[in-house]
Structure formats: C-alpha cells, structure tokens
C-alpha atoms as a PDB file:
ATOM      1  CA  UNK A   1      20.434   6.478  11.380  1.00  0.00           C
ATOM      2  CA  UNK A   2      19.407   9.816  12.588  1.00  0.00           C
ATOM      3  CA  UNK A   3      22.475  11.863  12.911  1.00  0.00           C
ATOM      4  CA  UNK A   4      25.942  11.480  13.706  1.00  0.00           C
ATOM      5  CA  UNK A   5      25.846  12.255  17.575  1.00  0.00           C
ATOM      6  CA  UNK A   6      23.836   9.362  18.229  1.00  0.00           C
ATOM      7  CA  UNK A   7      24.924   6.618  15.682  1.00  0.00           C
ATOM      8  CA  UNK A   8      26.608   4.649  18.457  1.00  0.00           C
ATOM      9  CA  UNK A   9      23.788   4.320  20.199  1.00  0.00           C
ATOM     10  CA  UNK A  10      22.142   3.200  17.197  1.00  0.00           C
ATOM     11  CA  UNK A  11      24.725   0.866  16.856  1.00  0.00           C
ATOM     12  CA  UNK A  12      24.551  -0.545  20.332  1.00  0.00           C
ATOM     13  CA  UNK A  13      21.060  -1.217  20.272  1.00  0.00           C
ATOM     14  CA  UNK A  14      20.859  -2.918  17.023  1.00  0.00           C
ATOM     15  CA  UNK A  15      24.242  -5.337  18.294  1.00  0.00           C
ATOM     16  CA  UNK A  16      21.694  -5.975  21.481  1.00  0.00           C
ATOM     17  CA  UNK A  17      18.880  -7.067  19.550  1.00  0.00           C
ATOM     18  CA  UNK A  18      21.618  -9.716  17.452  1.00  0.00           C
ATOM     19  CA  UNK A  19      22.044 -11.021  20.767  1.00  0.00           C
ATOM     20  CA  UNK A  20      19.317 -13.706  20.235  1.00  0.00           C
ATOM     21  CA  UNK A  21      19.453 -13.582  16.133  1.00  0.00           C
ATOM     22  CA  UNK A  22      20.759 -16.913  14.596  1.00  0.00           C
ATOM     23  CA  UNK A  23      24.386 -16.614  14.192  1.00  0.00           C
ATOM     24  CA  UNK A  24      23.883 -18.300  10.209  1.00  0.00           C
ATOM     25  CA  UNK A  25      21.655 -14.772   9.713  1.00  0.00           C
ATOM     26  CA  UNK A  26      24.107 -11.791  11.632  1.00  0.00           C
ATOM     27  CA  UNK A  27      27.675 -11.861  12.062  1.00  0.00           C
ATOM     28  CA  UNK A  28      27.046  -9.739  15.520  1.00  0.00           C
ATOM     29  CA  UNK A  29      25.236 -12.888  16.498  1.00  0.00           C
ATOM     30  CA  UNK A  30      27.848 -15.390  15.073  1.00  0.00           C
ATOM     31  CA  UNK A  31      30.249 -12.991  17.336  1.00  0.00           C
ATOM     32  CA  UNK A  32      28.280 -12.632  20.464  1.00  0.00           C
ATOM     33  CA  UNK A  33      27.389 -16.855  20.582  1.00  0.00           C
ATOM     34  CA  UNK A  34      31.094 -17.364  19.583  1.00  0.00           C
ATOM     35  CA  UNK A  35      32.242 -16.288  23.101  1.00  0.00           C
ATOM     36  CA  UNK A  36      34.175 -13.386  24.762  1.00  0.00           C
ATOM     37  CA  UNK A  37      37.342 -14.607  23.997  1.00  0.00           C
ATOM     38  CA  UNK A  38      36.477 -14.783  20.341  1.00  0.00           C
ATOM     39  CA  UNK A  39      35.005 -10.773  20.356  1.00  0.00           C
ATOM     40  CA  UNK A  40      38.773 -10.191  22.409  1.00  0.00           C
ATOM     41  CA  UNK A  41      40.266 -11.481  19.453  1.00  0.00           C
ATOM     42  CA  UNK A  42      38.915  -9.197  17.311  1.00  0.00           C
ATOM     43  CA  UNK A  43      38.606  -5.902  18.925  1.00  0.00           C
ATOM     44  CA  UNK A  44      42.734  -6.909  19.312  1.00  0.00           C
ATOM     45  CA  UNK A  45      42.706  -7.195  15.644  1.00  0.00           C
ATOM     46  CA  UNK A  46      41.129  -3.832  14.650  1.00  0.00           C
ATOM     47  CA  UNK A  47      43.065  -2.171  17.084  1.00  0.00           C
ATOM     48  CA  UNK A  48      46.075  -3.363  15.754  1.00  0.00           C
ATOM     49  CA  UNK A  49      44.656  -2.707  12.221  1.00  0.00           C
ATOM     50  CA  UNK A  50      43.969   1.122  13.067  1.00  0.00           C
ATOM     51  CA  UNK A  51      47.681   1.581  14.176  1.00  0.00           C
ATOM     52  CA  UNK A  52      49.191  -0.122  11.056  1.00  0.00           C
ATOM     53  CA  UNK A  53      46.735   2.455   9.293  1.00  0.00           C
ATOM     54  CA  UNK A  54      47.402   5.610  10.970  1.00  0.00           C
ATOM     55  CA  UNK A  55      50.724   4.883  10.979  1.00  0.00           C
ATOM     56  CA  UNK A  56      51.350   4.912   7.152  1.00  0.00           C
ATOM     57  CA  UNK A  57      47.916   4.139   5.800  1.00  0.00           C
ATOM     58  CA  UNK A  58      45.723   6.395   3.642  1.00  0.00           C
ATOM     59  CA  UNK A  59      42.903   8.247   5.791  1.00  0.00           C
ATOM     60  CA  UNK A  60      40.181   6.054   4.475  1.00  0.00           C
ATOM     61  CA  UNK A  61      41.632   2.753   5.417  1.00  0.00           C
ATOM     62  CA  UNK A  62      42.360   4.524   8.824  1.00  0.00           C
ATOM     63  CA  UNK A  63      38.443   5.768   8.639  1.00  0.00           C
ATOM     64  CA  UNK A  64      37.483   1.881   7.864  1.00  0.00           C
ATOM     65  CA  UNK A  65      39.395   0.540  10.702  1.00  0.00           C
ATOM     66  CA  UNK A  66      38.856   3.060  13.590  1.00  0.00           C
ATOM     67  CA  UNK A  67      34.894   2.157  12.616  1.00  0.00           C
ATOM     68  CA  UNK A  68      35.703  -1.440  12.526  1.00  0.00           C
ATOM     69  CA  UNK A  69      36.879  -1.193  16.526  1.00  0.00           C
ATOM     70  CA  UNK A  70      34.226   0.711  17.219  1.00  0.00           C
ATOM     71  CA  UNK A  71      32.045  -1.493  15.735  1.00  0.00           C
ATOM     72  CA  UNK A  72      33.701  -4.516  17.583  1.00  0.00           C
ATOM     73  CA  UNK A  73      34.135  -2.432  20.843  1.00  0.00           C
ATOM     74  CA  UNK A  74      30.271  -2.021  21.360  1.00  0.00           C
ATOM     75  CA  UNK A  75      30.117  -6.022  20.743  1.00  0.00           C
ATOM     76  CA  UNK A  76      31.968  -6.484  23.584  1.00  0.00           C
ATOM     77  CA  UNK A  77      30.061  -3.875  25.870  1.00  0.00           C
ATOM     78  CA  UNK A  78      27.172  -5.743  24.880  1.00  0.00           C
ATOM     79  CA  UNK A  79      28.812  -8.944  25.676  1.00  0.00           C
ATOM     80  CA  UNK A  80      29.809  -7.663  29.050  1.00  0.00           C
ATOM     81  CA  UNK A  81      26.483  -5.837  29.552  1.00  0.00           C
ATOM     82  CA  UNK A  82      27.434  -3.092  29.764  1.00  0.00           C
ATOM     83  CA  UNK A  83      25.402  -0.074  28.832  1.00  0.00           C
ATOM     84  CA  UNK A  84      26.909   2.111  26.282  1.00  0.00           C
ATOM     85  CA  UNK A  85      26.047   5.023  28.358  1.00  0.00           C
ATOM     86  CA  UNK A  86      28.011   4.328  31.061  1.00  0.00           C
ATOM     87  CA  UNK A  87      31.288   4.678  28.681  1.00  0.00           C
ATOM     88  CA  UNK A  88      29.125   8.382  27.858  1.00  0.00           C
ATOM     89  CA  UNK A  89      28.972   9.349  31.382  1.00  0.00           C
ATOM     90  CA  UNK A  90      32.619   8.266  31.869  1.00  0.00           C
ATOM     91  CA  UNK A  91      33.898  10.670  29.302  1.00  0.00           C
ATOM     92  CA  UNK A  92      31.581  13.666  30.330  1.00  0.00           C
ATOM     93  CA  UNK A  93      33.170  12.986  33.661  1.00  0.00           C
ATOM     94  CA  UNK A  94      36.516  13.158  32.347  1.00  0.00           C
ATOM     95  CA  UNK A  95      35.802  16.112  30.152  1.00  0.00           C
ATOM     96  CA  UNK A  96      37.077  19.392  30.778  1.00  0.00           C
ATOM     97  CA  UNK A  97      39.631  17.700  33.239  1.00  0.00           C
ATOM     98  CA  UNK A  98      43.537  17.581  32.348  1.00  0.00           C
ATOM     99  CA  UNK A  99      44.062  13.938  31.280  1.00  0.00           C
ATOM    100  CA  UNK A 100      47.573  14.162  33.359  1.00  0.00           C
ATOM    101  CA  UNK A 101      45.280  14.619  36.584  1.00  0.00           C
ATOM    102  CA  UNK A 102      42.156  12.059  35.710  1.00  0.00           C
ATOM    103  CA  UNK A 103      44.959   9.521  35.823  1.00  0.00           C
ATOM    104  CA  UNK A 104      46.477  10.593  38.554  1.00  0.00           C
ATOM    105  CA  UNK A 105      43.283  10.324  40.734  1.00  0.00           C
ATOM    106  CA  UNK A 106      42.426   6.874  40.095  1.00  0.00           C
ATOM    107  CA  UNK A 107      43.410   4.536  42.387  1.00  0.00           C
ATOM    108  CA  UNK A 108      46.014   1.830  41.837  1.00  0.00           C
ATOM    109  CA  UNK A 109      45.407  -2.030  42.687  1.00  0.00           C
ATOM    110  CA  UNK A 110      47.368  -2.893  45.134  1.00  0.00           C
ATOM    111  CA  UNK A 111      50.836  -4.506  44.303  1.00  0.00           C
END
C-alpha cells in the first residue's frame, strides 16, 4: 500500500475484487457470500470489541480492533454498494462545521 491517506481505498478495492473470490480462498469472500446479516454481526462485534479496548485496554489491542471495524465496515459498504467515497465526501462536507449544528440540520423521520 502506497501511503497512509489512501489505504482505505486500497482496502475497499481489494474487499470488491473478493466479491467473486471463492469463499474456501478469502475470508472477505466467505463474509460477503455469507450474507448481510452475517457482516452486521461482525462489524457489531468489533465495535463492541473497540469499546471494551479503549475503555481499559492497552493502545495496541485498541489499534487492532479500531482496524478490525474498519476493516469489517468497508465489507459492508461493499455489501451495500456503496462507494467508499461517498462516506469521503460526507465527511469533507461535515468538516469544518460544528458537529452540534451538522446534527441539528438533518432532518428527522417523521414520528
């Protein structure tokens, strides 16, 4: 991988191309054939994980688990389809604005 700023996007594109791998050969493809509600499962799991760690745990098993969910997290984008770059553009959007007024300013369903 080239350098930090665009490992992610390394990362997404190699989980797309495990899309049609054999899921004996690539856990990504065991994941992605195994169904959304499996991937749910675990990007639950390493979330839960990193807040175990960075509650009491060491900064490397913190390290290891916030990489595990994002890891798992670009599975299910790629599950979803949906292109990596559109979480990017999200957070440039959101950049630079108080996070107190992003919220406000989306709109709420309906009750």
């Amino acid at each position: 991988m080239s350098d930090n700023r665009h490992m992610l996007d390394e990362l997404y594109q190699v989980i797309l191309s495990r899309k049609n791998a054999s899921p004996d050969s690539s856990y990504t493809a065991s994941l992605l054939q195994g169904g959304l509600d499996r991937i749910l499962k675990k990007v639950g799991e390493e979330a839960t994980e990193v807040v175990i760690a960075g509650k009491g745990g060491e900064q490397a098993q913190l390290t290891c688990e916030a990489a595990d969910l994002c890891y798992h997290l670009l599975v299910l984008l790629a599950a979803r389809d949906v292109p990596v770059e559109a979480v990017w553009d999200e957070l440039r959007r959101r950049f630079g604005t108080s996070g107190i007024a992003e919220k406000a300013s989306r709109k709420l369903p309906p009750a």
